[in-house]
Protein backbone atom coordinates (compact mmCIF):
# COMPACT_ATOMS: atom_id res chain seq x y z
CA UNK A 1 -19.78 -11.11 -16.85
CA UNK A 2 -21.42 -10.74 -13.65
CA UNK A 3 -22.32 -7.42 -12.74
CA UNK A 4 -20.66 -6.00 -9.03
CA UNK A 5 -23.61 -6.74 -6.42
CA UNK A 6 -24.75 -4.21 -3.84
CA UNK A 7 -23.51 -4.91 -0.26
CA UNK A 8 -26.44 -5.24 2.62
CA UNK A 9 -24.52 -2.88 4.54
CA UNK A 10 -24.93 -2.71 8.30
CA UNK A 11 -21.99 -1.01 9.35
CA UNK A 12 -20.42 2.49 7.78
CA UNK A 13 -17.05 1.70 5.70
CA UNK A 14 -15.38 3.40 8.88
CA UNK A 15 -17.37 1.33 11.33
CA UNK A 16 -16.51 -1.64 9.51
CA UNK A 17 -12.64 -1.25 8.94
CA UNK A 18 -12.18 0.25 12.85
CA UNK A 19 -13.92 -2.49 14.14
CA UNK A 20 -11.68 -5.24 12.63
CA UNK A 21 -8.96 -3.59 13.17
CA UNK A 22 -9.62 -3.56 16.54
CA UNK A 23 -9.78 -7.60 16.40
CA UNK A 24 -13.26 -7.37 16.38
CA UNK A 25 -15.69 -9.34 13.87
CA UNK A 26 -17.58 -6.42 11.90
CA UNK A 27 -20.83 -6.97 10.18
CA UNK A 28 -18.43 -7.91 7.22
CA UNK A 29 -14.90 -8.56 6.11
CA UNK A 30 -13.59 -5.12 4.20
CA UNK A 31 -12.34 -4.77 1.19
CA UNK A 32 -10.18 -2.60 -0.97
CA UNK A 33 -8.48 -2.72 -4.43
CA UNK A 34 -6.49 -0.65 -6.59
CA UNK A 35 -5.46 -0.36 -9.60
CA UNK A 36 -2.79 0.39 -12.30
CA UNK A 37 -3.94 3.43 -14.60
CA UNK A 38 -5.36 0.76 -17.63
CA UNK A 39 -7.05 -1.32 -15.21
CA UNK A 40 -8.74 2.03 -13.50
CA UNK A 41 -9.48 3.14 -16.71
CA UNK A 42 -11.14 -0.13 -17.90
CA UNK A 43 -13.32 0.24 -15.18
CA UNK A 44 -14.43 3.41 -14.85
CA UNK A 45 -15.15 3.06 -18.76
CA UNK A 46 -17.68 -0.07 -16.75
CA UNK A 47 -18.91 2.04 -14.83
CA UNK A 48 -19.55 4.98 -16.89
CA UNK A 49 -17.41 7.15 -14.66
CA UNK A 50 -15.71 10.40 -16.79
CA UNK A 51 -12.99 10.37 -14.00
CA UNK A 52 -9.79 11.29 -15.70
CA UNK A 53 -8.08 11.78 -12.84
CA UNK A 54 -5.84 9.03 -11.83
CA UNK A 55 -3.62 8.30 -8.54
CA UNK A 56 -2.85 4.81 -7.80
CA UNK A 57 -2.67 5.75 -3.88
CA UNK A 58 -5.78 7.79 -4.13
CA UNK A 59 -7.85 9.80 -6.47
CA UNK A 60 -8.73 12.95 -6.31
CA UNK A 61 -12.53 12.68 -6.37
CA UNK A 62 -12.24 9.14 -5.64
CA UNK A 63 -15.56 8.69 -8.02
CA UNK A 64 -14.13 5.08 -8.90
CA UNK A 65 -13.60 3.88 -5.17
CA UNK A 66 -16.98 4.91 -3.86
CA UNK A 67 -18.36 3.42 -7.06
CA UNK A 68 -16.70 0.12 -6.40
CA UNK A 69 -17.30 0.10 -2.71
CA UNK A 70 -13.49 0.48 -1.55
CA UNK A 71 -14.15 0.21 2.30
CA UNK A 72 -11.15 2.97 2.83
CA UNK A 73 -10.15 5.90 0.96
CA UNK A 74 -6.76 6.68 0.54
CA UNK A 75 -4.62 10.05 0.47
CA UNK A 76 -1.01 9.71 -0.56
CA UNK A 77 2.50 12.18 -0.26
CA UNK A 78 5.10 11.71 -0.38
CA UNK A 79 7.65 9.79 -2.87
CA UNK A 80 4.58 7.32 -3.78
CA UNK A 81 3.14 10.07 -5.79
CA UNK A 82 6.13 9.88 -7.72
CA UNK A 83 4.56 6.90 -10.08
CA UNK A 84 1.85 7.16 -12.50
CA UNK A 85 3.03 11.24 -13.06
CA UNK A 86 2.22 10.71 -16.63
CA UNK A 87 2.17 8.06 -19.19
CA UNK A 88 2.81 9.69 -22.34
CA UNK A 89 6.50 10.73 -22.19
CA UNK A 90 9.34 10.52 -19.97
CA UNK A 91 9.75 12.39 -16.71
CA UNK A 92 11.76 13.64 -14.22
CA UNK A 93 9.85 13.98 -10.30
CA UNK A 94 10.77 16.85 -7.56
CA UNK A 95 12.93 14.34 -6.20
CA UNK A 96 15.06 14.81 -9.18
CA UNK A 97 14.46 11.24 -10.66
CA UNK A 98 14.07 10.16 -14.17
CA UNK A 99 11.30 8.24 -14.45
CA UNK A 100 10.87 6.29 -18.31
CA UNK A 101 7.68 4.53 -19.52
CA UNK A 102 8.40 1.09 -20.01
CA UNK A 103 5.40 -1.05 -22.17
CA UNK A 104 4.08 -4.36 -21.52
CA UNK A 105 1.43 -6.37 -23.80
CA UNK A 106 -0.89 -8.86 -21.85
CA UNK A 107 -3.69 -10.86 -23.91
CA UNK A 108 -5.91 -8.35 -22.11
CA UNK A 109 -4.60 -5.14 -23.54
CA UNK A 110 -1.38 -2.92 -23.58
CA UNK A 111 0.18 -1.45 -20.12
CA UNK A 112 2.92 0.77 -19.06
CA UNK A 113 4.93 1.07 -16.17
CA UNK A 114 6.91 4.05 -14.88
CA UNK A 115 10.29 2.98 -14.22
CA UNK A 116 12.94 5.01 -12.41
CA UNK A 117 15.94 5.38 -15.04
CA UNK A 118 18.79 7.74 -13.21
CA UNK A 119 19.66 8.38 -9.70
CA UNK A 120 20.83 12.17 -8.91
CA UNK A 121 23.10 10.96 -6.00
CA UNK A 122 24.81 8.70 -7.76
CA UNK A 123 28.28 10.57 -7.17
CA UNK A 124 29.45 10.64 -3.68
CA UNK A 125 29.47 13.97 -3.49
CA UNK A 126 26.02 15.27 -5.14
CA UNK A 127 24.68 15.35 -1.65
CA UNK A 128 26.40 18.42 -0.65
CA UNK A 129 24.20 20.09 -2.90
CA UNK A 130 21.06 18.51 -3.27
CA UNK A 131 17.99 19.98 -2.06
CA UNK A 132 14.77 17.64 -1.82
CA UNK A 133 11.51 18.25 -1.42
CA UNK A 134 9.99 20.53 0.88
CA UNK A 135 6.87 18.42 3.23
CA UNK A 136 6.08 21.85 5.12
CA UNK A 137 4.34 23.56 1.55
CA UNK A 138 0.96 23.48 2.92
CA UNK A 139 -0.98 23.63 -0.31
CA UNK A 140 0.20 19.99 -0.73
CA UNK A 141 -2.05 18.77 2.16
CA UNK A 142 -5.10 20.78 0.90
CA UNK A 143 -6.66 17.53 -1.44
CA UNK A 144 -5.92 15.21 2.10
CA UNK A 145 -7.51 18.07 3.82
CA UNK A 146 -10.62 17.94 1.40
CA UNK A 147 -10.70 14.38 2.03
CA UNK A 148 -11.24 13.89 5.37
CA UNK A 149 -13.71 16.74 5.88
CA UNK A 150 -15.76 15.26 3.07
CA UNK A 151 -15.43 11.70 3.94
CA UNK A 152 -14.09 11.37 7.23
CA UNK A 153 -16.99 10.72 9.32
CA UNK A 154 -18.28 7.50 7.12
CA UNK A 155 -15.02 6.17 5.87
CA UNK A 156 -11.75 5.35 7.35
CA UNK A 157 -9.02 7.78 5.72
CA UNK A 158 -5.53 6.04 5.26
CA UNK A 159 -2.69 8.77 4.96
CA UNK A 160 0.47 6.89 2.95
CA UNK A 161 3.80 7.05 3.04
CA UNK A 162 5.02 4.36 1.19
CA UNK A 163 8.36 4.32 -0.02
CA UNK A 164 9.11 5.89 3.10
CA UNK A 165 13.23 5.35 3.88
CA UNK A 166 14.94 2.58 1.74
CA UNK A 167 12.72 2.60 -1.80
CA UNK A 168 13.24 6.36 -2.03
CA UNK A 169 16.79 6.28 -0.96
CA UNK A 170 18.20 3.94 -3.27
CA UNK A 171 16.03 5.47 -6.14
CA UNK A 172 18.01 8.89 -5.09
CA UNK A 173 21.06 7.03 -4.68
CA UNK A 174 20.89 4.00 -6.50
CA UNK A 175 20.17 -0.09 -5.23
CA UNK A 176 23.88 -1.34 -6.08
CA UNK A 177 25.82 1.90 -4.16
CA UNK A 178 23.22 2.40 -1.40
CA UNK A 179 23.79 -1.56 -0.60
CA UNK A 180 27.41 -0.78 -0.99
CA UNK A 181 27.40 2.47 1.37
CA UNK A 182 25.89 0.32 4.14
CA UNK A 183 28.61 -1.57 4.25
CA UNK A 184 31.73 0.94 3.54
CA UNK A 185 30.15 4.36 4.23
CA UNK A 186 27.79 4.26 6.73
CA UNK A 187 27.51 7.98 6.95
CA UNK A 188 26.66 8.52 3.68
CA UNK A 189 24.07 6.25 4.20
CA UNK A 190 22.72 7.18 7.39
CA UNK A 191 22.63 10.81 5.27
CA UNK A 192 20.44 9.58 2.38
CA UNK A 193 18.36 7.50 4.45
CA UNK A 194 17.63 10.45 6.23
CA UNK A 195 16.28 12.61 3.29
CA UNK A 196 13.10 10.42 2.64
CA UNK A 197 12.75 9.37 6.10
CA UNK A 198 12.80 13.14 7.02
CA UNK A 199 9.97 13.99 4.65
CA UNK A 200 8.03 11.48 5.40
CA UNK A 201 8.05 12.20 8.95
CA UNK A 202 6.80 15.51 8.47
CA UNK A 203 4.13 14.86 5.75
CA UNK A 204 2.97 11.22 8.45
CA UNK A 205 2.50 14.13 11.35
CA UNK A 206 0.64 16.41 9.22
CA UNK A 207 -1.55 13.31 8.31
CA UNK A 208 -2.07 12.33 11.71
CA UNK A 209 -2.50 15.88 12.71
CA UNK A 210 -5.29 16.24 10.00
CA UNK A 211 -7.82 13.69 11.28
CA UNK A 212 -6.49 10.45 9.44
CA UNK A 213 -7.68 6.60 10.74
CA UNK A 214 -4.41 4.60 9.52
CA UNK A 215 -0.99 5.92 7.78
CA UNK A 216 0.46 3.40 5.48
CA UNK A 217 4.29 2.94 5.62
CA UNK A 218 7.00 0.46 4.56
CA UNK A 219 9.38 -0.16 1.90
CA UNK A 220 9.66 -3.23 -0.46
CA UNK A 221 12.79 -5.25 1.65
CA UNK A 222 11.69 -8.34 0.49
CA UNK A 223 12.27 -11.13 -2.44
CA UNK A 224 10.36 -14.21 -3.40
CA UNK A 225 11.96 -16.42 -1.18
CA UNK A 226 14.04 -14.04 1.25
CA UNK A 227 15.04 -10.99 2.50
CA UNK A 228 16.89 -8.43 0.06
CA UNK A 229 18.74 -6.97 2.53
CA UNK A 230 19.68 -8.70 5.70
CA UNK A 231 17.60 -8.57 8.75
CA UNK A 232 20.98 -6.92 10.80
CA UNK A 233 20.98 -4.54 8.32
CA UNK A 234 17.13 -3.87 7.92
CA UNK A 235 17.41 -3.64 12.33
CA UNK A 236 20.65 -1.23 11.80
CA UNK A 237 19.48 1.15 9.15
CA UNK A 238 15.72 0.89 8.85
CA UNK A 239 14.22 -0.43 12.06
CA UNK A 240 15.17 2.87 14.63
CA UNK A 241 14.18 5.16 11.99
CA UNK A 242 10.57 2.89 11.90
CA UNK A 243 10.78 3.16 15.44
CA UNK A 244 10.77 6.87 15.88
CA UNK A 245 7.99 7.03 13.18
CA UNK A 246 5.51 5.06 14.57
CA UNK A 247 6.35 6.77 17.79
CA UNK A 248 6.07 9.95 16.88
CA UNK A 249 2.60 9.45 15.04
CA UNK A 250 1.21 7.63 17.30
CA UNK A 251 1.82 10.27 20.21
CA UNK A 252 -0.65 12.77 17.89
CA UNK A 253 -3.43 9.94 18.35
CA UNK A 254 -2.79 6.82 20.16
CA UNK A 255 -5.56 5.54 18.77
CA UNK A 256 -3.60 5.83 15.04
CA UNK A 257 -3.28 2.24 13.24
CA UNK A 258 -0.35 2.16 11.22
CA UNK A 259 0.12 -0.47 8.16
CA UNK A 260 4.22 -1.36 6.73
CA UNK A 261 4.00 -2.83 3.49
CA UNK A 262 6.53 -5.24 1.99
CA UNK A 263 6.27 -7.37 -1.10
CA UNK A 264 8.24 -10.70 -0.65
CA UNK A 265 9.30 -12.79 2.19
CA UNK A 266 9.80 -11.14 5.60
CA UNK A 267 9.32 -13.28 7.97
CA UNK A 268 12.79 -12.49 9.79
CA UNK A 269 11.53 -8.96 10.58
CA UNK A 270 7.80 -9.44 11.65
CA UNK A 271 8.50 -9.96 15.32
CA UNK A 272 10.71 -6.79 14.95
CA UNK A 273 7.24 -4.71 13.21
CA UNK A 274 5.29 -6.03 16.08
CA UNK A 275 7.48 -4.94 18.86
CA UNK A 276 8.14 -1.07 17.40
CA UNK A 277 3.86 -0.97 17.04
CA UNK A 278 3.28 -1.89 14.26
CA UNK A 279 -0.85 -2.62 13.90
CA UNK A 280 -1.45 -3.65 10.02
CA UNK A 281 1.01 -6.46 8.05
CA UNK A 282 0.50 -5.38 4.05
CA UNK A 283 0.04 -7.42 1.52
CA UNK A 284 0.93 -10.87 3.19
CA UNK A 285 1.91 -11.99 -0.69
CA UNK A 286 0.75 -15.83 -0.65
CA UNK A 287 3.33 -17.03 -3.29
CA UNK A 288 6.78 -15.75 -0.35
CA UNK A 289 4.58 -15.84 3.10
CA UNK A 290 1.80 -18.74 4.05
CA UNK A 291 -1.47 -16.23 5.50
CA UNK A 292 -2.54 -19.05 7.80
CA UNK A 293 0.39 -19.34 9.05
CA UNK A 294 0.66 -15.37 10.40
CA UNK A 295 -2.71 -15.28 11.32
CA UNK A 296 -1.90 -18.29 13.72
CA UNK A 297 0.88 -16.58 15.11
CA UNK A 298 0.25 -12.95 15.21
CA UNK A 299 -3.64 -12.60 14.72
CA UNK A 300 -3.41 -11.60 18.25
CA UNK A 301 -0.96 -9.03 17.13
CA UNK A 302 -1.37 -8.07 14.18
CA UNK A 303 -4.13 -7.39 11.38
CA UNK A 304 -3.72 -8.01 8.15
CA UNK A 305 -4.61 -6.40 5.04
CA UNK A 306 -4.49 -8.33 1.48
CA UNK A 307 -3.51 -12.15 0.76
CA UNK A 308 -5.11 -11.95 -2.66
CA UNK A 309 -2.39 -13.72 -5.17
CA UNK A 310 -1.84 -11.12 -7.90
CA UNK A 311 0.54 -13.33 -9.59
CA UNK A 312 -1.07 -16.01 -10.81
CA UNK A 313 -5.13 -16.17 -9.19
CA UNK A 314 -6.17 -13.24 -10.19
CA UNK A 315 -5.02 -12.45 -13.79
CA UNK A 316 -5.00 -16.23 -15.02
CA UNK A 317 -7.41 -18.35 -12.89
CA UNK A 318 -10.74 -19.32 -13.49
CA UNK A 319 -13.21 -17.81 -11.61
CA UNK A 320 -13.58 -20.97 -9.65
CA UNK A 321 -10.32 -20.63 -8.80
CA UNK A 322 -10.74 -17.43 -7.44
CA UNK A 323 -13.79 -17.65 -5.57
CA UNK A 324 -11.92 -20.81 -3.97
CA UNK A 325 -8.93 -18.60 -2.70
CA UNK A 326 -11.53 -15.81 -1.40
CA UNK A 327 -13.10 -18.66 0.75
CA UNK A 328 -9.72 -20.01 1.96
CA UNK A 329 -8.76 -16.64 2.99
CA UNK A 330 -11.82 -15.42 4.74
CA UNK A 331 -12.50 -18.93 6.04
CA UNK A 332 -8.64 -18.86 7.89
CA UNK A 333 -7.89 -15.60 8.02
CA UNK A 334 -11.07 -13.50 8.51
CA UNK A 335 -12.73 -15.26 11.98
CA UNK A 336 -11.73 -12.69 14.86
CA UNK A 337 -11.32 -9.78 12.82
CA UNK A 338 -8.34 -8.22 11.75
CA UNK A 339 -8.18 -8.19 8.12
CA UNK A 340 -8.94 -6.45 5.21
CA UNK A 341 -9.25 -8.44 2.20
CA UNK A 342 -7.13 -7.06 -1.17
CA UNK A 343 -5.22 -8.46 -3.98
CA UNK A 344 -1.40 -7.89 -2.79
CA UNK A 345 -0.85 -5.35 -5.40
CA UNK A 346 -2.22 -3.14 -7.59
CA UNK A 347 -4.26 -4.66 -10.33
CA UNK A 348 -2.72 -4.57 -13.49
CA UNK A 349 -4.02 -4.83 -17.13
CA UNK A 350 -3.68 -8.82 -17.30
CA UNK A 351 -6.55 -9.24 -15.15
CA UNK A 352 -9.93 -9.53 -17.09
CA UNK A 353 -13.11 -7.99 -15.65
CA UNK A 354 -14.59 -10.74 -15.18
CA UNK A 355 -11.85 -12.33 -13.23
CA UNK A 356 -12.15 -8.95 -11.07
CA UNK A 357 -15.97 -9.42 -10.27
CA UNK A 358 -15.54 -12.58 -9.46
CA UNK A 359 -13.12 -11.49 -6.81
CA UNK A 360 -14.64 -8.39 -5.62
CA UNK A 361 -18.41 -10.14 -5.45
CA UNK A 362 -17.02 -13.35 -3.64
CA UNK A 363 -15.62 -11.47 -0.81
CA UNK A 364 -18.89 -10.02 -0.46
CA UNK A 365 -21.01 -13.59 -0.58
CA UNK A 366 -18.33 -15.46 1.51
CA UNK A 367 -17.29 -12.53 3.88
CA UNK A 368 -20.16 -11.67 6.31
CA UNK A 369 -19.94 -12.59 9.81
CA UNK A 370 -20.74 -14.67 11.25
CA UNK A 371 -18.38 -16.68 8.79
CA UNK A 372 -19.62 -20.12 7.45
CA UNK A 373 -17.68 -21.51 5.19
């Protein structure tokens, strides 16, 4: 297996990542990865790293990232922080969800997933008395705090969000009756949409308050081939609530970039990102959305950060195979700037090492500019 090969770095990390974000070609294309907790675990083991600390949106002494040579660091609060809690029992999160640990075998070693098992608003009227979260506890934006003043100045910090309004309310609420409530009781929707979207509000300001380059948002809306909700319903419910967000962040710094994730096809709703401000498309999955095809039409737009397949390069091609996508992707998607190359997800146990490396060091042979592929 071929050891990880040191980048001829011109630029900083934050230099780098600014710059193509700012649809400018950098000295190279970035890069970032994460991880499920076996994955992280294999490597740090790699890399000699006693780093038991795990977050899959961000470490807390990030050892493993700045080992790796992650071009951002990442912060997370929020409902994402709600995974990964633990891994040896079952568990229920301040949000009041039940969380089980669901195993999966892979020819490269035994995983686990957290997997949310209850909903506390599941009866109509448990919202009378539920209380959520408080954002404004201010020890929970100490390790962010930490963060930037110890890395700010040479890499780019990325506050997230994720699970921001519809992920966290149907895990409160639950998929089948939210979906329902949107279309009979809109204002117990509108109510429960409201408690993650009003946390995450406060704890994006606070971010962008705090010094941070790029604040990731979004909820999973899509499927393989499609929308799971309907774009009238994503523009009713979830678009004016995006709005204000992005809005309202980006009047703390203008010069903010903010990144929506969404696995799956959403190609109804891109035009709708774009016009609201969005900066950064996240994870562009191959298999539901063709890269070349965005970059074509909103490179100008848009930057985009991922385009890795994670469900069926990465874990069970060769390492031909891989190198070949990396080259594809940097070859259409990288000239100009604006992206960040990543596998669309975290990576999981099924990927080997090996198959890792030979991602991670081809982006780094194939992805300095000038590009010639």
């Amino acid at each position: 297996m071929k050891e990880i090969e040191e980048a001829e770095a011109m630029m900083s990390p934050k230099e780098r990542v600014l710059t193509a974000l700012d649809h400018r070609e950098p000295d190279r294309v970035p890069r970032l990865a994460s991880f499920t907790p076996e994955f992280a675990a294999k490597l740090r083991k790699h890399f000699k790293i006693k780093d038991d600390l795990f977050n899959p949106h961000g470490g807390t002494n990030h050892q493993l990232e700045l080992k790796l040579g992650n071009d951002i660091l990442l912060t997370a609060q929020g409902f994402a922080n709600s995974y990964y809690q633990r891994l040896d029992r079952d568990y229920t999160d301040e949000w009041g969800i039940p969380w089980k640990i669901v195993e999966y075998r892979t020819k490269n070693g035994t995983g686990r997933y957290t997997e949310i098992s209850g909903s506390p608003l599941k009866d109509d009227k448990s919202i009378e008395s539920y209380i959520p979260p408080d954002p404004t506890i201010e020890s929970r934006y100490e390790p962010s705090k930490r963060l930037i003043e110890e890395f700010g100045s040479e890499y780019p910090i990325m506050g997230v969000i994720v699970c921001t309004i519809f992920e966290a309310a149907w895990a409160l609420r639950g998929l089948d009756k939210l979906m329902m409530d949107f279309i009979t009781n809109e204002e117990l929707a509108d109510k429960i949409l409201d408690i993650p979207f009003g946390y995450h509000l406060y704890a994006g300001k606070k971010l962008a308050s705090r010094g941070v380059d790029i604040i990731w948002t979004g909820d999973d809306v899509g499927g393989q081939q499609g929308m799971l909700i309907s774009p009238e319903m994503w523009r009713k419910y979830l678009k004016p609530r995006m709005a204000k967000l992005y809005a309202e962040l980006k009047s703390i710094n203008p010069d903010l970039k903010i990144a929506y994730h969404s696995d799956g096809n959403i190609y109804p709703i891109i035009d709708d990102l774009v016009e609201i401000g969005l900066d950064i498309l996240n994870p562009v999955q191959p298999k539901c959305m063709d890269p070349h095809y965005l970059k074509k039409r909103y490179g100008k737009n848009l930057s985009f950060w991922g385009s890795i397949d994670i469900q069926e390069t990465l874990p069970f091609g060769t390492p031909g195979q891989i190198e070949d996508e990396i080259k594809d992707r940097i070859k259409n998607m990288g000239p100009g700037g604006g992206f960040i190359i990543s596998p669309t997800h975290h990576v999981q146990i099924d990927t080997s090492l090996g198959n890792f490396f030979a991602f991670w060091n081809a982006a780094e042979k194939y992805g300095k500019y000038p590009i010639n592929i």
